[in-house]
Protein backbone atom coordinates (compact mmCIF):
# COMPACT_ATOMS: atom_id res chain seq x y z
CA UNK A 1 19.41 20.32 17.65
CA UNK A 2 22.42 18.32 16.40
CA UNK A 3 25.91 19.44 15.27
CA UNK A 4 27.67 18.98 12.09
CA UNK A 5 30.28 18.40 14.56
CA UNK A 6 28.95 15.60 16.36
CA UNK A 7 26.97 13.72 13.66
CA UNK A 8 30.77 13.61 12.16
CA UNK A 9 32.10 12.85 15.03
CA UNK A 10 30.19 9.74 15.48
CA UNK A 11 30.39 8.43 12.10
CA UNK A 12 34.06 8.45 12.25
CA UNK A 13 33.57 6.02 15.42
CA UNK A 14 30.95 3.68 13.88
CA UNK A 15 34.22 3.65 11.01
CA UNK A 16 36.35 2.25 13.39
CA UNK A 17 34.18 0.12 15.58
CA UNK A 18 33.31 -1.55 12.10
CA UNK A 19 36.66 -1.53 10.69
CA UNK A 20 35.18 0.33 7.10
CA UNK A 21 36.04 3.63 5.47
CA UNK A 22 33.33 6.04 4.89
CA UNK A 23 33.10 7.35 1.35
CA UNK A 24 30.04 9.61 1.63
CA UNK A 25 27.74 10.54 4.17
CA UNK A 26 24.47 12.42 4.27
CA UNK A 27 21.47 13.79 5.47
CA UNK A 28 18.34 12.22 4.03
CA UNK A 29 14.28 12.70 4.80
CA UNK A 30 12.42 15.64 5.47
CA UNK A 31 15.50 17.14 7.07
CA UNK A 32 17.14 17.34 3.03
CA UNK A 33 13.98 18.12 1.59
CA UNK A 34 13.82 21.39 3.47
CA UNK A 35 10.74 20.03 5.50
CA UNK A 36 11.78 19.31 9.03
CA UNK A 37 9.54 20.04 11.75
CA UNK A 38 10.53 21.41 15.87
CA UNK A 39 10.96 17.59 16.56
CA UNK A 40 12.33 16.06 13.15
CA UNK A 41 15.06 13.37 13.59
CA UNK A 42 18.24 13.40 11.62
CA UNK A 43 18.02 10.55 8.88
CA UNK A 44 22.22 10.13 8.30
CA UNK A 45 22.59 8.01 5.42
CA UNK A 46 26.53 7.07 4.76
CA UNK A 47 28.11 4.86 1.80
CA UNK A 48 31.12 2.86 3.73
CA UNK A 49 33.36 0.21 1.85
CA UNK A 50 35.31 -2.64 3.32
CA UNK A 51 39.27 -3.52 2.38
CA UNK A 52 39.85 -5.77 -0.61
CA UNK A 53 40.06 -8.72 0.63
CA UNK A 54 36.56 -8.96 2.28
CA UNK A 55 34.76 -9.17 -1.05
CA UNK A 56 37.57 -11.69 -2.27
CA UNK A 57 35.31 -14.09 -0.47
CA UNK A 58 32.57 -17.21 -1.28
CA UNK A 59 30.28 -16.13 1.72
CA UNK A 60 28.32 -12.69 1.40
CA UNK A 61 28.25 -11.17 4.72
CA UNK A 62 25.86 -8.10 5.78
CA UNK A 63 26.08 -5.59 3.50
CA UNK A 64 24.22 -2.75 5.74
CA UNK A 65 24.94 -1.67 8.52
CA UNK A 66 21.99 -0.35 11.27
CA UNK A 67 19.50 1.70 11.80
CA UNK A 68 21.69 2.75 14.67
CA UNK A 69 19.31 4.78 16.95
CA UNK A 70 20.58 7.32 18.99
CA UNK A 71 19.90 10.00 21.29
CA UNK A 72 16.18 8.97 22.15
CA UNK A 73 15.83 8.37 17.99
CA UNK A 74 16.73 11.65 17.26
CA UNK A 75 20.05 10.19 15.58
CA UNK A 76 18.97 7.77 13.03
CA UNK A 77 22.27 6.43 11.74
CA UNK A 78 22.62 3.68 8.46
CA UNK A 79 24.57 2.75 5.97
CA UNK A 80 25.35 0.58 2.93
CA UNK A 81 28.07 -1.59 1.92
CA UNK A 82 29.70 -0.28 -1.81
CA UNK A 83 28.58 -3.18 -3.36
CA UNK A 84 25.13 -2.67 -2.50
CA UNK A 85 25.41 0.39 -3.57
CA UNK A 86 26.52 0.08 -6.55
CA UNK A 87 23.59 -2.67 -7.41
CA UNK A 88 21.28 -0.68 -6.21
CA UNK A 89 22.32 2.33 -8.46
CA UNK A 90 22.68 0.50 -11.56
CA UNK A 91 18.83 -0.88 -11.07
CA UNK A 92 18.37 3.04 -10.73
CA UNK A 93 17.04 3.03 -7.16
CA UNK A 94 15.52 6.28 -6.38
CA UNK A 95 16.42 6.23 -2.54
CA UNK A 96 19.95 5.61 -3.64
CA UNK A 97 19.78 8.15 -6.09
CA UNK A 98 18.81 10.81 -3.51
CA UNK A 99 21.59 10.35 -0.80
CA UNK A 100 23.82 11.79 -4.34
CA UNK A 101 22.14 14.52 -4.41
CA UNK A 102 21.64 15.40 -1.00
CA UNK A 103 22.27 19.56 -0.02
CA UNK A 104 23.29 18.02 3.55
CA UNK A 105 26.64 16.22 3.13
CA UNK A 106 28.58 14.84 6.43
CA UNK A 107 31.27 13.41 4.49
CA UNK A 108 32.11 14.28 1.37
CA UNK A 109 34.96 12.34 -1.45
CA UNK A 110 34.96 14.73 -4.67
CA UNK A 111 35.92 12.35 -6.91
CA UNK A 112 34.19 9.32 -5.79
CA UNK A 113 30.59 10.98 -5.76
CA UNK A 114 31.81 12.73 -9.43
CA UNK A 115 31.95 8.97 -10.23
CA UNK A 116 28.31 7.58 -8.97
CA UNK A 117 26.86 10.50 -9.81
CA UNK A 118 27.59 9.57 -13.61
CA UNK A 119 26.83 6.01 -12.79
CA UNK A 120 23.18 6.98 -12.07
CA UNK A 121 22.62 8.60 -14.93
CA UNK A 122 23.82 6.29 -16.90
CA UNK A 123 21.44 3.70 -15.10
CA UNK A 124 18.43 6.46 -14.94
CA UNK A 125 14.98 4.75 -15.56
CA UNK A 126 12.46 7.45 -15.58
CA UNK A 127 9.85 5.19 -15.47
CA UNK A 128 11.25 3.05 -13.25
CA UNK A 129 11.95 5.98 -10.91
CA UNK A 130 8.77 7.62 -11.37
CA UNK A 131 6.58 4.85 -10.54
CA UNK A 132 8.31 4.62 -7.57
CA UNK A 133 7.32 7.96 -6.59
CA UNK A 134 3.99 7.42 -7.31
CA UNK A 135 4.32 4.40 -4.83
CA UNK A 136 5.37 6.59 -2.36
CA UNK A 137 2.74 9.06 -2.21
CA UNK A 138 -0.26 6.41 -1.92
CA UNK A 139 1.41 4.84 1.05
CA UNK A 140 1.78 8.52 2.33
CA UNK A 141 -2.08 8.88 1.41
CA UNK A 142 -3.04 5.48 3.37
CA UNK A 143 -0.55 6.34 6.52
CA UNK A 144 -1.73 9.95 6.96
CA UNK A 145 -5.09 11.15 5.52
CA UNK A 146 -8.23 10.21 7.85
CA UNK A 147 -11.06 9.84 5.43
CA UNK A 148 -13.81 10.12 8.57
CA UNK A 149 -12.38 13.60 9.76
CA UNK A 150 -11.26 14.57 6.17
CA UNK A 151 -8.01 15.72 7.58
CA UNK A 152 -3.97 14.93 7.06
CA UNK A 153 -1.35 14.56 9.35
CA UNK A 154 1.20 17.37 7.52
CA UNK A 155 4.25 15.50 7.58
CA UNK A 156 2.81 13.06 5.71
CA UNK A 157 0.86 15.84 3.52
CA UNK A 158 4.31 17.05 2.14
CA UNK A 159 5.35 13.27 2.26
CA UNK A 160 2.72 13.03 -0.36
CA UNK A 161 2.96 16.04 -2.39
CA UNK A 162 7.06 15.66 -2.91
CA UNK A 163 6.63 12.19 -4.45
CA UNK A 164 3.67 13.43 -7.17
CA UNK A 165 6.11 16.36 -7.90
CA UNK A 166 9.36 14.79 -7.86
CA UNK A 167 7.64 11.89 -10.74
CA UNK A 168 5.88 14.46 -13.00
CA UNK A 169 9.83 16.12 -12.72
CA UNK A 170 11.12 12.55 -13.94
CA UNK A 171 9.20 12.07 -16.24
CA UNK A 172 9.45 15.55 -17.85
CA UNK A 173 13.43 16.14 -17.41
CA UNK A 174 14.16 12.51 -17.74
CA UNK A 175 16.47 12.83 -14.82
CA UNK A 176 16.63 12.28 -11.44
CA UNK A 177 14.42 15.34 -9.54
CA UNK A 178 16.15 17.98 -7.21
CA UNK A 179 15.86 16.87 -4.00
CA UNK A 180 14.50 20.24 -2.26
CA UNK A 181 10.70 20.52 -1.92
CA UNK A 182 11.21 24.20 -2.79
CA UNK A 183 13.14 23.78 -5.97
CA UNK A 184 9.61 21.52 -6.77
CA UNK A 185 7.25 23.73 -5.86
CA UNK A 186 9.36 26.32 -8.08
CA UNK A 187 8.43 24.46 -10.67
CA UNK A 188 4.26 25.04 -10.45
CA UNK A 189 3.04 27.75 -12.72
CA UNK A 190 -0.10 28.96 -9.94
CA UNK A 191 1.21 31.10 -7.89
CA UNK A 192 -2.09 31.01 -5.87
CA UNK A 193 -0.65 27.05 -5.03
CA UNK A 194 2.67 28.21 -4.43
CA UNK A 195 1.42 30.96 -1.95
CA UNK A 196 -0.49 28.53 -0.38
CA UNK A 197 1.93 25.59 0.04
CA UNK A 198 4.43 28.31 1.26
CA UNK A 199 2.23 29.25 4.20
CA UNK A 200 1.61 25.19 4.89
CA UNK A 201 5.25 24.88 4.78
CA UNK A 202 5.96 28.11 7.41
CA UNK A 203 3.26 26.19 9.25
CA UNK A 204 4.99 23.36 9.58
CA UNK A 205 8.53 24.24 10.98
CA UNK A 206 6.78 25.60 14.13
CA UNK A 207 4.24 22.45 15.15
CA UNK A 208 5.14 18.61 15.93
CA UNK A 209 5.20 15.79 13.38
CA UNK A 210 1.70 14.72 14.87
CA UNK A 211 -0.17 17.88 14.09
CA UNK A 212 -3.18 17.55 11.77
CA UNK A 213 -4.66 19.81 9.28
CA UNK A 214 -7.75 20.12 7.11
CA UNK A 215 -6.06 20.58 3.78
CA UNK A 216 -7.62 23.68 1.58
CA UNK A 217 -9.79 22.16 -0.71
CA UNK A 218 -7.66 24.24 -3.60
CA UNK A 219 -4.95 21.81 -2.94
CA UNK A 220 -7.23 18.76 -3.11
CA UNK A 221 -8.88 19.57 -6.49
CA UNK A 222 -4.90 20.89 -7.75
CA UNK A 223 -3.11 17.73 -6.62
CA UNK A 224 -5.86 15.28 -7.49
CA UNK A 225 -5.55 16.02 -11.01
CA UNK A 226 -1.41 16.65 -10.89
CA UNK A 227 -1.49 12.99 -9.65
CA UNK A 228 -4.07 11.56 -12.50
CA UNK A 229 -1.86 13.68 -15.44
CA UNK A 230 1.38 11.98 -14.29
CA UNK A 231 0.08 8.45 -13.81
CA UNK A 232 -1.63 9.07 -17.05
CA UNK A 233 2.27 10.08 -18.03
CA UNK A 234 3.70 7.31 -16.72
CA UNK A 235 1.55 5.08 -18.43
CA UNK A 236 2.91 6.60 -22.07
CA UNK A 237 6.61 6.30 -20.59
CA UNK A 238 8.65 3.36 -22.22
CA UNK A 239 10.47 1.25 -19.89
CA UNK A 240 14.18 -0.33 -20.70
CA UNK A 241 16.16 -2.35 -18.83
CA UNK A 242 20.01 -2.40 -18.65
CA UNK A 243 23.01 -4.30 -18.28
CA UNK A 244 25.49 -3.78 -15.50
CA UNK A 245 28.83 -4.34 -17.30
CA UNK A 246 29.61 -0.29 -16.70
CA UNK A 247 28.81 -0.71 -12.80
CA UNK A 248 30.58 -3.62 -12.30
CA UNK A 249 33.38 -1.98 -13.61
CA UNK A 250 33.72 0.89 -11.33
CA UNK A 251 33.07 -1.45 -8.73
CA UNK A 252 36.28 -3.23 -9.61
CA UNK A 253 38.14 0.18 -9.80
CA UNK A 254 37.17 1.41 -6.70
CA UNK A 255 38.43 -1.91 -4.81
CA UNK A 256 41.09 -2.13 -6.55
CA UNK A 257 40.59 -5.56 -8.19
């Protein structure tokens, strides 16, 4: 198991190797959901920016940096440039969204995640966001349920529960979700489901992320018609688009242009 310590540690080298300053840096995955498993990797997501002068420029350089893989891939290190950022919030970018949020914070700057923080939800599509969700838990649906054997891989069970939970939150709330699986599942009025999912999720912290389950069909029948009421949802949702005059602004400020 990792350190604080070390995952610090080595983003404040990647910070000088690269010649950036780091303004936020976190855990993201199944690791901030609250869904690791005995051989989970650490999914360190960081927001870095780059002196003035480099985005005085007419050529757009690399605005990412990694994955950096470390440690036999148990150290998954990457991160984004400001400005990408800041794009990617303002088209209210779920992923994005998520590092803000994260309980698992490497580096923190008060005042500069304050700001994005209130950039996102001043940019928060809940359509937009939702139907990304939805996205997600079909491709965790194709990746990890074997229709022949009728049974799923349980990473990629939770990988597709979260998702259907964290849209019908959206779309609900109108904000961005919490980004715990338990705060989620705290929000599911059987507590027959709950007592189930809570043994699934014991379950899980002591096996591999290969392990395979047949899912109780309780869960099937439950889920199968969460999923159909918030597509159904989604469907009603109006979507908006906006303008970007707000993030471009910040973006200036935090430059200093």
């Amino acid at each position: 198991m990792l350190t604080t310590s070390f995952i610090t540690t080595r983003l404040s080298e990647v910070a000088v190797e690269r010649g950036i300053t780091i303004r936020h840096a976190n855990e993201s995955g199944s690791r901030a959901w609250g869904l690791e498993s005995t051989d989970s990797d650490y999914d360190v997501r960081f927001i870095y920016q780059h002196p003035k002068e480099w985005y005085l420029r007419l050529d757009r350089p690399k605005d990412m940096i990694g994955p950096i893989m470390e440690l036999d891939g148990e150290l998954d290190l990457a991160g984004w440039d400001l400005r990408k950022v800041l794009s990617h919030i303002a088209g209210s970018n779920a992923g994005v969204i998520e590092w803000l949020y994260s309980p698992v914070v490497y580096h923190l700057e008060e005042g500069f995640l304050v700001q994005l923080r209130a950039l996102s939800a001043n940019y928060f599509q809940p359509a937009k966001v939702a139907a990304h969700y939805l996205g997600i838990a079909r491709s965790a649906k194709l990746a990890g349920y074997d229709e022949a054997s009728d049974n799923w891989n349980l990473k990629k069970y939770f990988y597709f529960l979260r998702p259907i939970l964290a849209a019908d939150y959206v779309l609900r709330e109108g904000h961005n979700p919490p980004v715990t699986f338990a705060e989620l599942l705290a929000r599911i009025k059987s507590t027959e489901i709950r007592n189930v999912l809570d043994e699934l999720i014991a379950h899980k912290v002591t096996v591999g992320e290969s392990h395979r389950i047949v899912v109780p069909q309780l869960l099937t029948d439950y889920f199968d018609t969460f999923r159909e009421t918030t597509s159904t949802l989604l469907d009603e949702t109006p979507r908006r688009t906006t303008e970007r005059t707000e993030a471009d602004a910040l973006f200036r400020d935090l430059i200093g242009y």
